[in-house]
Protein backbone atom coordinates (compact mmCIF):
# COMPACT_ATOMS: atom_id res chain seq x y z
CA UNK A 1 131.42 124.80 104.87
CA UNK A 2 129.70 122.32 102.25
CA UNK A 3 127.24 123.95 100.39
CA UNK A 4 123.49 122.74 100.32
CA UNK A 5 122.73 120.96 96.90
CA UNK A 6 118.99 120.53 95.79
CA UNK A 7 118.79 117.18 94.10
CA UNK A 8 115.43 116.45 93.06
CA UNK A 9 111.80 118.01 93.07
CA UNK A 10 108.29 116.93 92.55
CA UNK A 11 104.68 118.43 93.18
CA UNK A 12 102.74 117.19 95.84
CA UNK A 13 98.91 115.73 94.66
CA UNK A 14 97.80 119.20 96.20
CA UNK A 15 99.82 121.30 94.29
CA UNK A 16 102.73 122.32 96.70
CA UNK A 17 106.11 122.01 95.51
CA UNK A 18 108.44 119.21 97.12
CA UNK A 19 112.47 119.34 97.11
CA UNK A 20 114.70 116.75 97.86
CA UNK A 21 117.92 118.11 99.16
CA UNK A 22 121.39 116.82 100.52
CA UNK A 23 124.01 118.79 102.81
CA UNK A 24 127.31 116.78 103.56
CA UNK A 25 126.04 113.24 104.38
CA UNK A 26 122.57 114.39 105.53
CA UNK A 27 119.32 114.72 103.57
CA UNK A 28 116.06 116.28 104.10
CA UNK A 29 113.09 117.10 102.23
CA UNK A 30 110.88 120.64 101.98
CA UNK A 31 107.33 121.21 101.25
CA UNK A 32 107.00 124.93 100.16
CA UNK A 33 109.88 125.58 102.48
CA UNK A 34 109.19 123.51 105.46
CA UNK A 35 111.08 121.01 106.15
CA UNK A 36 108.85 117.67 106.33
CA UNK A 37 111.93 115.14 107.11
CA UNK A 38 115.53 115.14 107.93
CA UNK A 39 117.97 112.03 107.96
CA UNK A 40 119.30 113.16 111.40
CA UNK A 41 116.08 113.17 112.88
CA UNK A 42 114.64 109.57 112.44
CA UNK A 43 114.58 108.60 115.79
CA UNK A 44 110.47 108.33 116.05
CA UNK A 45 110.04 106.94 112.89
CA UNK A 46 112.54 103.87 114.13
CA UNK A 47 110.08 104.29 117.47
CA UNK A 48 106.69 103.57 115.28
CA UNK A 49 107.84 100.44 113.52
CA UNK A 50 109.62 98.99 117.32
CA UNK A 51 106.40 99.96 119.43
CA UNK A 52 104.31 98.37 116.39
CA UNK A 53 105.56 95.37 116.03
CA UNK A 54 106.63 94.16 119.28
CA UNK A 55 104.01 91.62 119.25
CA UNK A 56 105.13 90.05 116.29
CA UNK A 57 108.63 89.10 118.04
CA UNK A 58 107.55 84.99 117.56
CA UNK A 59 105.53 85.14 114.53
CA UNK A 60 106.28 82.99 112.27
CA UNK A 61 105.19 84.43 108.83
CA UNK A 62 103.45 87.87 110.05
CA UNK A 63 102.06 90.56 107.74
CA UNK A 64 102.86 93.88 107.71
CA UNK A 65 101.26 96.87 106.32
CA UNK A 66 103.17 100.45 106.05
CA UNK A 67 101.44 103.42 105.29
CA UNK A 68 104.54 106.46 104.16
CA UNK A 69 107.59 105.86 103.31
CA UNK A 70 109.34 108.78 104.54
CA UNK A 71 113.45 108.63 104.32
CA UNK A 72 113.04 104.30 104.60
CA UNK A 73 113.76 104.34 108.71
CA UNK A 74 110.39 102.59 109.52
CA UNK A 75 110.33 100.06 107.09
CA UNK A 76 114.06 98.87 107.78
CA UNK A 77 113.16 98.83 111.54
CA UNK A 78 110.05 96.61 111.01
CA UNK A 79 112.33 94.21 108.99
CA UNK A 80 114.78 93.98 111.22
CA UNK A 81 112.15 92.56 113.68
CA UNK A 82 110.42 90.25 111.74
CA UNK A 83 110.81 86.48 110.45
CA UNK A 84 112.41 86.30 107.55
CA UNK A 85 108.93 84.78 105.73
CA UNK A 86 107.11 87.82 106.83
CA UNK A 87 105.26 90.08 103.94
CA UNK A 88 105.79 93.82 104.19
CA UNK A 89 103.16 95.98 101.99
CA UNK A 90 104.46 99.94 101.45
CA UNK A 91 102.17 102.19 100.27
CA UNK A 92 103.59 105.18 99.16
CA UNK A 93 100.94 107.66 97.66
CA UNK A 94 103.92 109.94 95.74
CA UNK A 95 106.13 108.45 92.88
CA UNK A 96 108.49 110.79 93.87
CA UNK A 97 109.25 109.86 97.12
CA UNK A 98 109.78 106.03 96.39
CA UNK A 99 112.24 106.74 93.48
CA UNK A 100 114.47 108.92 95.78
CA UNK A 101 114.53 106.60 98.24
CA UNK A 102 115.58 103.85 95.41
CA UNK A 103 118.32 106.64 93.54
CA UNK A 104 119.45 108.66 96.55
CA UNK A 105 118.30 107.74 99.86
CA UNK A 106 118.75 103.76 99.62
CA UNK A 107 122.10 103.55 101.90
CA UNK A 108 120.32 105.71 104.80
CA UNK A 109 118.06 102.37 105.93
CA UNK A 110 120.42 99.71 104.10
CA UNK A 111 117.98 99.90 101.18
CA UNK A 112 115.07 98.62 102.43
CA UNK A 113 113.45 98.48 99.37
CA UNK A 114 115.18 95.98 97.54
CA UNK A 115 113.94 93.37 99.71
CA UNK A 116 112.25 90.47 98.98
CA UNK A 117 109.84 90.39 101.51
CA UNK A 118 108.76 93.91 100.75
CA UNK A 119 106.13 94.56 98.35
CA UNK A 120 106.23 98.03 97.17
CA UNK A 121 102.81 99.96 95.77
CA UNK A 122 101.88 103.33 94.73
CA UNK A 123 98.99 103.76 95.65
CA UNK A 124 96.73 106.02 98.95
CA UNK A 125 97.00 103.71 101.95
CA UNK A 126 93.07 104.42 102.54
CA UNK A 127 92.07 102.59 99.54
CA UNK A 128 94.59 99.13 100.46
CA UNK A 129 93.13 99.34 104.05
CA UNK A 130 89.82 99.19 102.62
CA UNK A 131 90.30 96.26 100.22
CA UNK A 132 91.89 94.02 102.69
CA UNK A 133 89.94 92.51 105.53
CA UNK A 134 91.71 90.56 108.09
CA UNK A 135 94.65 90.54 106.22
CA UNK A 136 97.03 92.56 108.74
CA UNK A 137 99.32 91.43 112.10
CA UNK A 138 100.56 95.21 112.17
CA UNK A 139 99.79 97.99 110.24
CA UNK A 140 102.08 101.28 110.71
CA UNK A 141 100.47 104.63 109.73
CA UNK A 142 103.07 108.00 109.06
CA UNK A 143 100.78 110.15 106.55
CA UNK A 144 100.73 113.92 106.33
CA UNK A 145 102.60 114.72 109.85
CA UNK A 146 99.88 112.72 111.44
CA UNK A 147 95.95 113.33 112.94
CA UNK A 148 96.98 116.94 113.53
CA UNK A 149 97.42 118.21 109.83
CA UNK A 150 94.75 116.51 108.06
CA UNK A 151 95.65 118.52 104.87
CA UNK A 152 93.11 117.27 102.28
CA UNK A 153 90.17 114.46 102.13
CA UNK A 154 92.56 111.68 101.77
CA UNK A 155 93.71 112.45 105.09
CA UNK A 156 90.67 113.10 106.60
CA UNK A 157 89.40 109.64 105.89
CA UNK A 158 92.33 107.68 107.17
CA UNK A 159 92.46 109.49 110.71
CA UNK A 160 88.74 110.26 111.08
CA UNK A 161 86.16 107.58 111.67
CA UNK A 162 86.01 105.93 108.22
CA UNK A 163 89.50 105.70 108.38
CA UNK A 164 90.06 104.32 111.69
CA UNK A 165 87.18 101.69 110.85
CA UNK A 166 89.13 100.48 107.72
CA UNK A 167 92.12 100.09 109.93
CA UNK A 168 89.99 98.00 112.36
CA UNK A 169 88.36 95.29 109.54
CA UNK A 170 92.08 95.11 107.45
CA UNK A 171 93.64 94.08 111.02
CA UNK A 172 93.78 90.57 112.62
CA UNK A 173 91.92 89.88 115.82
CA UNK A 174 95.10 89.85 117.63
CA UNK A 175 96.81 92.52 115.12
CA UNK A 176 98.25 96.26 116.59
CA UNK A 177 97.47 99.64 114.84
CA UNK A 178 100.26 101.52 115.20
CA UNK A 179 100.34 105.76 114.10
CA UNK A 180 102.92 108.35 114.41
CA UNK A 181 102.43 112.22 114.90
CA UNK A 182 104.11 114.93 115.46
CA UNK A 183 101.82 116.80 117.42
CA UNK A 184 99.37 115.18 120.12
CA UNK A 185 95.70 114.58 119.70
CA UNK A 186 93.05 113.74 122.03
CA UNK A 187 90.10 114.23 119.43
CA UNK A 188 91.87 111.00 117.45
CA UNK A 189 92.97 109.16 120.10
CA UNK A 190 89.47 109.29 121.87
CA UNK A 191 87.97 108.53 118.38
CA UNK A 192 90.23 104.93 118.38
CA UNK A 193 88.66 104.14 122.08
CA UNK A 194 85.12 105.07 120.97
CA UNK A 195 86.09 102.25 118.02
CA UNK A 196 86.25 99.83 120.70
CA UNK A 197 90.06 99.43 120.94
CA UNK A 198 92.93 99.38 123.46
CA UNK A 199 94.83 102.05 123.17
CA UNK A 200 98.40 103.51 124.36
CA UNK A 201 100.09 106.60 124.04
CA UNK A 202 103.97 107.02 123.33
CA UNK A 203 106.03 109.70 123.16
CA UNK A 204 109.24 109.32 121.18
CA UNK A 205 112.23 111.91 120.50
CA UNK A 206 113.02 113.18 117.65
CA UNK A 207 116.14 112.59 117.32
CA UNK A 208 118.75 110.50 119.87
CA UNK A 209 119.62 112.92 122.95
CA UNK A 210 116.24 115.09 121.99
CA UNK A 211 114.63 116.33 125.32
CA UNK A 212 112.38 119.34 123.97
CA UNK A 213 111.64 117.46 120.45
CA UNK A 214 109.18 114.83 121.06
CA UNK A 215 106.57 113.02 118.61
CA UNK A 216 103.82 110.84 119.59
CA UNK A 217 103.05 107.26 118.48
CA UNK A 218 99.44 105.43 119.02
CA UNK A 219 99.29 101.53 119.53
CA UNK A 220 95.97 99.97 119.43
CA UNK A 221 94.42 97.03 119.24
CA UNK A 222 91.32 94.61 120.19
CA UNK A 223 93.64 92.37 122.30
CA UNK A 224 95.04 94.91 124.93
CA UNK A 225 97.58 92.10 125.84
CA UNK A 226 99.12 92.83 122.35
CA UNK A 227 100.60 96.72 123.56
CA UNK A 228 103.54 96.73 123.93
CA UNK A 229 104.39 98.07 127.97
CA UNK A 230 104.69 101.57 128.48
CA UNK A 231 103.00 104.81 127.50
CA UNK A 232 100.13 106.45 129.14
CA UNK A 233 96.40 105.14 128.57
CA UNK A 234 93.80 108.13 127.14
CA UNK A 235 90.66 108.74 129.20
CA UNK A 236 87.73 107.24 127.92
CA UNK A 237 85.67 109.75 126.04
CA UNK A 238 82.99 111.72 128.78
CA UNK A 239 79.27 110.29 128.53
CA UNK A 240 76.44 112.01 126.73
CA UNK A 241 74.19 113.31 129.39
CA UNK A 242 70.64 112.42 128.56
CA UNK A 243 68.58 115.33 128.37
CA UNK A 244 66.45 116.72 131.71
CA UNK A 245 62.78 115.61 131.15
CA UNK A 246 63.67 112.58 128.66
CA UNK A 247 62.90 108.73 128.61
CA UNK A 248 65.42 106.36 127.42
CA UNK A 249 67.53 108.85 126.03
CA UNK A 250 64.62 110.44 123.78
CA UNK A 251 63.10 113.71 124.40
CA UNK A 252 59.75 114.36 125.77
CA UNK A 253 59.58 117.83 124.60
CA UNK A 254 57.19 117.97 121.83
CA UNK A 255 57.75 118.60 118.41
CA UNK A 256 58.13 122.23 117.34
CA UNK A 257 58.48 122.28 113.43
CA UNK A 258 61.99 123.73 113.46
């Protein structure tokens, strides 16, 4: 049996220690323990970048914006699909990750990253959705195992309401969001219909052959013509119910002080 060899290791902005490690042709990386991603189990993240960009089959020129760069999967899936004079912005939020993709991890995705059309930055997604208005045909989101484990504020702010507004202003009228997870969530996927959007729901294995394993992957957008077919549609978020003895929605009970 080939032994297990720990290659690298970095610290996560929060504190938690991250190790890189390989087993015979495989590799896989732990967060205190846990394993966060494994090279045999990919098949989702290939899922987010296919359902995300199947709109942009006949663009000429699109733009692309990844959030997470993971093991490299979704970002050599989304190049394979588009033009060769689209852009592709990566933001990857840990140093670490992006040099073990370039020293170890390159020949997993066909080194994605030394593409020309791919414009690497270090940098929390939050902050390039924010700065960039219109600027998006697709924008793929795989942060922090998704809606489910909102682990500090950064996090909160890209899945919450902030977040999803950013998302909404950086896209093009006719752009898709697309956002992976590894757990469902009807609190965020209610939040993107409340935002006004078209929304689908995937579910994608884990890896090929996976029938217990799933993940789930969110497309929305303002066009719902630009989803790609498929998934199951979330019910719309239940009405308020005004209150018993109100006009117009306001209350005619009078003022107590409290």
């Amino acid at each position: 049996m080939k032994p297990t060899t720990r290659i690298a290791e970095a610290k996560t902005p929060g504190g938690s220690e991250m190790v890189l490690f390989q087993h015979d042709e495989s590799f896989f990386i732990r967060v205190d323990g846990e394993i966060l991603m494994h090279s045999r189990q990919h098949e989702s993240e290939l899922a987010l970048a296919r359902l995300g960009c199947a709109h942009l089959a006949d663009a000429p020129a699109p733009a692309v914006l990844i959030g997470g760069l993971g093991l490299g999967y979704t970002l050599r899936q989304c190049l394979d699909m588009v033009s060769p004079k689209a852009s592709v912005t990566l933001c990857e939020l840990m140093p670490a990750v992006i040099e073990w993709n370039r020293d170890y991890l390159g020949l997993l995705a066909g080194f994605p990253l030394s593409e020309k059309r791919v414009r690497v930055k270090q940098a929390d997604v939050v902050q390039t959705l924010a700065r960039n208005r219109g600027a998006f045909d697709a924008i793929l989101l795989d942060v922090d195992n998704g809606p489910s484990a909102m682990t500090d504020a950064g996090n909160s702010r890209l899945y919450g309401r902030q977040g999803i507004e950013h998302c909404c202003r950086a896209l093009k009228p006719r752009g898709c969001l697309a956002v992976w997870s590894a757990e469902p969530s009807k609190p965020y996927e209610q939040a993107l219909v409340r935002a006004g959007l078209a929304v689908r729901r995937y579910r994608a294995p884990a890896y090929k052959g996976a029938k217990a394993e799933s993940r789930f992957i969110w497309v929305a957008s303002q066009d719902a013509a630009q989803l790609p077919p498929g998934g199951g549609e979330p019910k719309p978020p239940p009405r308020k119910r005004r209150r018993q003895g109100s006009r117009n929605g306001r209350s005619t009970r009078p003022f107590s002080g409290r």
